[in-house]
C-alpha atoms as a PDB file:
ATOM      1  CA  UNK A   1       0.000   0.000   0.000  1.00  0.00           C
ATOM      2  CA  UNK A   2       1.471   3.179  -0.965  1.00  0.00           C
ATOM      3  CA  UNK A   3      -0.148   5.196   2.309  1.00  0.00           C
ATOM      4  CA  UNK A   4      -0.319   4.956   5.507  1.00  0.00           C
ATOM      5  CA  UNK A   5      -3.621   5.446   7.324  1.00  0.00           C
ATOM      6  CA  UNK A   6      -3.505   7.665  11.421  1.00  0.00           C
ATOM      7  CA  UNK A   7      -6.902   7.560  12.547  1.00  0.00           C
ATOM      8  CA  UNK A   8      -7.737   9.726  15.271  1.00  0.00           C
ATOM      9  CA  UNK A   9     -10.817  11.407  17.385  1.00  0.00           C
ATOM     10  CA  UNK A  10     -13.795   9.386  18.727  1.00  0.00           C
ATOM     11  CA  UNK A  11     -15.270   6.727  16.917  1.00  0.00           C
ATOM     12  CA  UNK A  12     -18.626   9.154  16.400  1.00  0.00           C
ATOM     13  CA  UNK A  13     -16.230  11.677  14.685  1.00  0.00           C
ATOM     14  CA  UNK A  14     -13.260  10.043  13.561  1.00  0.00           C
ATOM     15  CA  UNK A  15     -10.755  11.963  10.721  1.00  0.00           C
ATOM     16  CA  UNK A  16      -8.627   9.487   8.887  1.00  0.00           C
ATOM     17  CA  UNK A  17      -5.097  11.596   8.168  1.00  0.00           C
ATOM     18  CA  UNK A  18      -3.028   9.583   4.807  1.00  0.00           C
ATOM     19  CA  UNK A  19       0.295  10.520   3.845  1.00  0.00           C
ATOM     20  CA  UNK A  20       2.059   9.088   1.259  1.00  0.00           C
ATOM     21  CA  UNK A  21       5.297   6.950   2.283  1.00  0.00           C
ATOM     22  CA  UNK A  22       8.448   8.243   1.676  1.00  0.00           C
ATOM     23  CA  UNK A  23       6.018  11.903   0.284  1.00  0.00           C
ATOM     24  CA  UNK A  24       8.414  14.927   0.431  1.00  0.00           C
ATOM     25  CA  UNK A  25       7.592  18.319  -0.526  1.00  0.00           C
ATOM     26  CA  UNK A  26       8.788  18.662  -4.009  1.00  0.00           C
ATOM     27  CA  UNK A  27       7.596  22.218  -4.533  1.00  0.00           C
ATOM     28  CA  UNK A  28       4.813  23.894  -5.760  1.00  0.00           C
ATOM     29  CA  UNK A  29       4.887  22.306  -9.887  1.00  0.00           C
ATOM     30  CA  UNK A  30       4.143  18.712  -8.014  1.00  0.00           C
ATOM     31  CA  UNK A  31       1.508  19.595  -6.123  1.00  0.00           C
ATOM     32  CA  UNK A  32      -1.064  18.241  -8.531  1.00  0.00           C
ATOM     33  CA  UNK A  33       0.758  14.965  -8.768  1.00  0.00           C
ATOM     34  CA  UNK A  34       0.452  14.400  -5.535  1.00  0.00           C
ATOM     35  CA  UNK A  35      -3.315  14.950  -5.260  1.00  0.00           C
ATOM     36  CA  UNK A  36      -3.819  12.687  -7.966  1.00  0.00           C
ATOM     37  CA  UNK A  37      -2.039   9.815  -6.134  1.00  0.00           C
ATOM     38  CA  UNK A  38      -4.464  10.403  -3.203  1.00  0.00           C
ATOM     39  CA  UNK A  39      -7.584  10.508  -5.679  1.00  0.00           C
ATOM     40  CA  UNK A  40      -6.020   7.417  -7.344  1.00  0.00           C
ATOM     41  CA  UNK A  41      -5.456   5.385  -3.982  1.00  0.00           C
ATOM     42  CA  UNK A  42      -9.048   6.751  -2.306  1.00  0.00           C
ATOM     43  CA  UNK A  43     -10.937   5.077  -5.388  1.00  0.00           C
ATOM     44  CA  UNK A  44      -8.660   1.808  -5.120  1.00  0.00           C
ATOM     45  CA  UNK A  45      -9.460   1.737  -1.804  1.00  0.00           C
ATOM     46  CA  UNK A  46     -12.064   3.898   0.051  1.00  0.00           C
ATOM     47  CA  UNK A  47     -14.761   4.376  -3.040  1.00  0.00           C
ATOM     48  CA  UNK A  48     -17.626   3.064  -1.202  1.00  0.00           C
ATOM     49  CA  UNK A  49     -16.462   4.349   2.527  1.00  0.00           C
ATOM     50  CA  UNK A  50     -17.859   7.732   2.269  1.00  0.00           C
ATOM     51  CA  UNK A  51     -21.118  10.071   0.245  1.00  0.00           C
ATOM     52  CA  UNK A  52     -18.193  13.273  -0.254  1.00  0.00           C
ATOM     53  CA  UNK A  53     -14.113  13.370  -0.427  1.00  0.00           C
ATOM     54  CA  UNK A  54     -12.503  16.468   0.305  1.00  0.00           C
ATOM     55  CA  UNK A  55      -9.396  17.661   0.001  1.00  0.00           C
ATOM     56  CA  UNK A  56      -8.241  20.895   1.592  1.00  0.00           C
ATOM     57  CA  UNK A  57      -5.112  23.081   1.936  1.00  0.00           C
ATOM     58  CA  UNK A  58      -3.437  22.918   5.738  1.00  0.00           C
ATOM     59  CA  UNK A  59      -4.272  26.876   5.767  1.00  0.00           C
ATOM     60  CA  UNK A  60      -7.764  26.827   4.885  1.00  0.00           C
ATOM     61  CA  UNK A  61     -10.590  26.188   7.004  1.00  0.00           C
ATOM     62  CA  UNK A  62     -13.839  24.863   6.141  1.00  0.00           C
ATOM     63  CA  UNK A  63     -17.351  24.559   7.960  1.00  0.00           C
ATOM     64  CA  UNK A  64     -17.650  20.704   7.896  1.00  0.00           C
ATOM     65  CA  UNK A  65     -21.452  21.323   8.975  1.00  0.00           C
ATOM     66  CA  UNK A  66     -21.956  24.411   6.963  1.00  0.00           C
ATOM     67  CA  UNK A  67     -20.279  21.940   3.569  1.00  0.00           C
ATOM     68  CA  UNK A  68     -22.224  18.359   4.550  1.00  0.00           C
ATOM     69  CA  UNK A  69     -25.638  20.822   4.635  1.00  0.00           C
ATOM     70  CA  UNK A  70     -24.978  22.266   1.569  1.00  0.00           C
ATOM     71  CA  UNK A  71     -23.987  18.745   0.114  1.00  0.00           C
ATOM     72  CA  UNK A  72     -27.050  17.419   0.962  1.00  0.00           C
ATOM     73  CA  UNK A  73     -29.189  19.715  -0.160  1.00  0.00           C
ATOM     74  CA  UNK A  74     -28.074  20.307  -3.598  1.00  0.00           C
ATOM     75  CA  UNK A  75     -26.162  17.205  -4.604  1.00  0.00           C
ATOM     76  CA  UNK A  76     -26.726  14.066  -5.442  1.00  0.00           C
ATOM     77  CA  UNK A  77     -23.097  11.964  -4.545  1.00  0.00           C
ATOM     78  CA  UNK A  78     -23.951   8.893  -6.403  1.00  0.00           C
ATOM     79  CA  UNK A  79     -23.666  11.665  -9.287  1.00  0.00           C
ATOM     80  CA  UNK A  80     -20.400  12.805 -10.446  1.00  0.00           C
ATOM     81  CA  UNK A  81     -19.413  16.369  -9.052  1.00  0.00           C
ATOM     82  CA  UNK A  82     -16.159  17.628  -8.598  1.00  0.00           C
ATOM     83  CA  UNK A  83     -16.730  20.958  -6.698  1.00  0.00           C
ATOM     84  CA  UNK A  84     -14.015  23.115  -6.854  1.00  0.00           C
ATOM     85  CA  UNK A  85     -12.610  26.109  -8.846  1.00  0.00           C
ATOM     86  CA  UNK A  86      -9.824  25.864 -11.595  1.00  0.00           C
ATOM     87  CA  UNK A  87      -6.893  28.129 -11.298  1.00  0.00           C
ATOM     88  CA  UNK A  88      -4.251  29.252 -13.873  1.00  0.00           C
ATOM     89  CA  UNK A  89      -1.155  30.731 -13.499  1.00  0.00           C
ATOM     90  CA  UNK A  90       1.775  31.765 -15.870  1.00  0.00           C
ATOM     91  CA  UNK A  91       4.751  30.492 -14.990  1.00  0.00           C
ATOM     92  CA  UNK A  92       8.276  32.722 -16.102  1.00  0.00           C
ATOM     93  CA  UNK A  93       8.791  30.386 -19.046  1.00  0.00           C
ATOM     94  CA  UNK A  94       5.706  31.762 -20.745  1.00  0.00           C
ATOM     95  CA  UNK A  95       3.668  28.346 -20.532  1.00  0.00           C
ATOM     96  CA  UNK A  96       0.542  28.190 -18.273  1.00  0.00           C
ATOM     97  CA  UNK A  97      -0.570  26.080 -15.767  1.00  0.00           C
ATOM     98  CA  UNK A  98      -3.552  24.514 -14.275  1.00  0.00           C
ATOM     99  CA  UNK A  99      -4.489  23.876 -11.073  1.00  0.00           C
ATOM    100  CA  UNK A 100      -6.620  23.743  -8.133  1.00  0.00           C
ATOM    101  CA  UNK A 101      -6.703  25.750  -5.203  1.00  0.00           C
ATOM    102  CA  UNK A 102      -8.088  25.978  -1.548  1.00  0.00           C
ATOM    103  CA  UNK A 103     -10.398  22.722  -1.542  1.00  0.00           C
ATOM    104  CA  UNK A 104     -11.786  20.151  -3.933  1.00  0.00           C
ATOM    105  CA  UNK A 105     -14.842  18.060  -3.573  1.00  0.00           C
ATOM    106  CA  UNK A 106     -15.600  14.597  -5.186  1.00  0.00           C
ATOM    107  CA  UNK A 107     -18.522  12.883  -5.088  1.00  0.00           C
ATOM    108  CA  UNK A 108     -18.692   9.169  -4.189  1.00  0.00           C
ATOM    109  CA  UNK A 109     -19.998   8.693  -7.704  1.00  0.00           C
ATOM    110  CA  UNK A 110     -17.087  10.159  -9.360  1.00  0.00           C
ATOM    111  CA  UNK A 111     -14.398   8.452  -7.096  1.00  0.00           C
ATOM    112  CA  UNK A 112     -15.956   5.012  -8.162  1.00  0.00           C
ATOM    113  CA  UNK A 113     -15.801   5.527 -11.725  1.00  0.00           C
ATOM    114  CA  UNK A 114     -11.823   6.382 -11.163  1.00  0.00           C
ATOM    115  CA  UNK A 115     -11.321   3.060  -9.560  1.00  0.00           C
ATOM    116  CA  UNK A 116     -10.566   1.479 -13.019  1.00  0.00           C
ATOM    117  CA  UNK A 117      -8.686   4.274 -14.258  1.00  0.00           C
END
């Protein structure tokens, strides 16, 4: 397995931290490669665990209540959503580059189509 799983809190509101073994910062251009081994390993693994997937910067905060409401309401997660925004920036070598920013959400429908990608 290429994580490693820390669980921690109670068992009524338990937050599953995964890190990547052996992950060091590589700088910002790798940032997306990373996320896409944790989106590759969640549907290999977790697909069916969860409704919603998140993934957040350490410096952001997010109203887990305020989101799961809003989830809810206006989403259907056997549906595929990715929620987040797109970001572009120009890099000194003239070429652009995408990325996202702040906090993505998948739906549980979208992580299980992955799982054979």
């Amino acid at each position: 397995q290429p994580f490693n799983e820390d669980r921690e809190g109670s068992e009524a509101d338990q937050v599953a931290r995964m890190t990547l073994r052996g992950d060091v910062d590589m700088g910002f251009l790798f940032n997306s490669v990373r996320a896409f081994y944790l989106w590759r390993y969640l549907a290999a693994n977790h697909a069916t665990d969860c409704d919603w997937f998140a993934k957040v910067d350490a410096d952001t905060f997010v109203n887990l209540w305020a989101l799961k409401l809003r989830l809810d309401r206006y989403f259907d997660p056997n549906e595929q959503h990715y929620l987040g925004s797109m970001k572009e920036t120009n890099l000194g070598s003239g070429r652009t580059l995408n990325f996202a920013v702040n906090s993505i959400v998948l739906s549980s429908g979208l992580i299980r189509r992955a799982r054979n990608w």
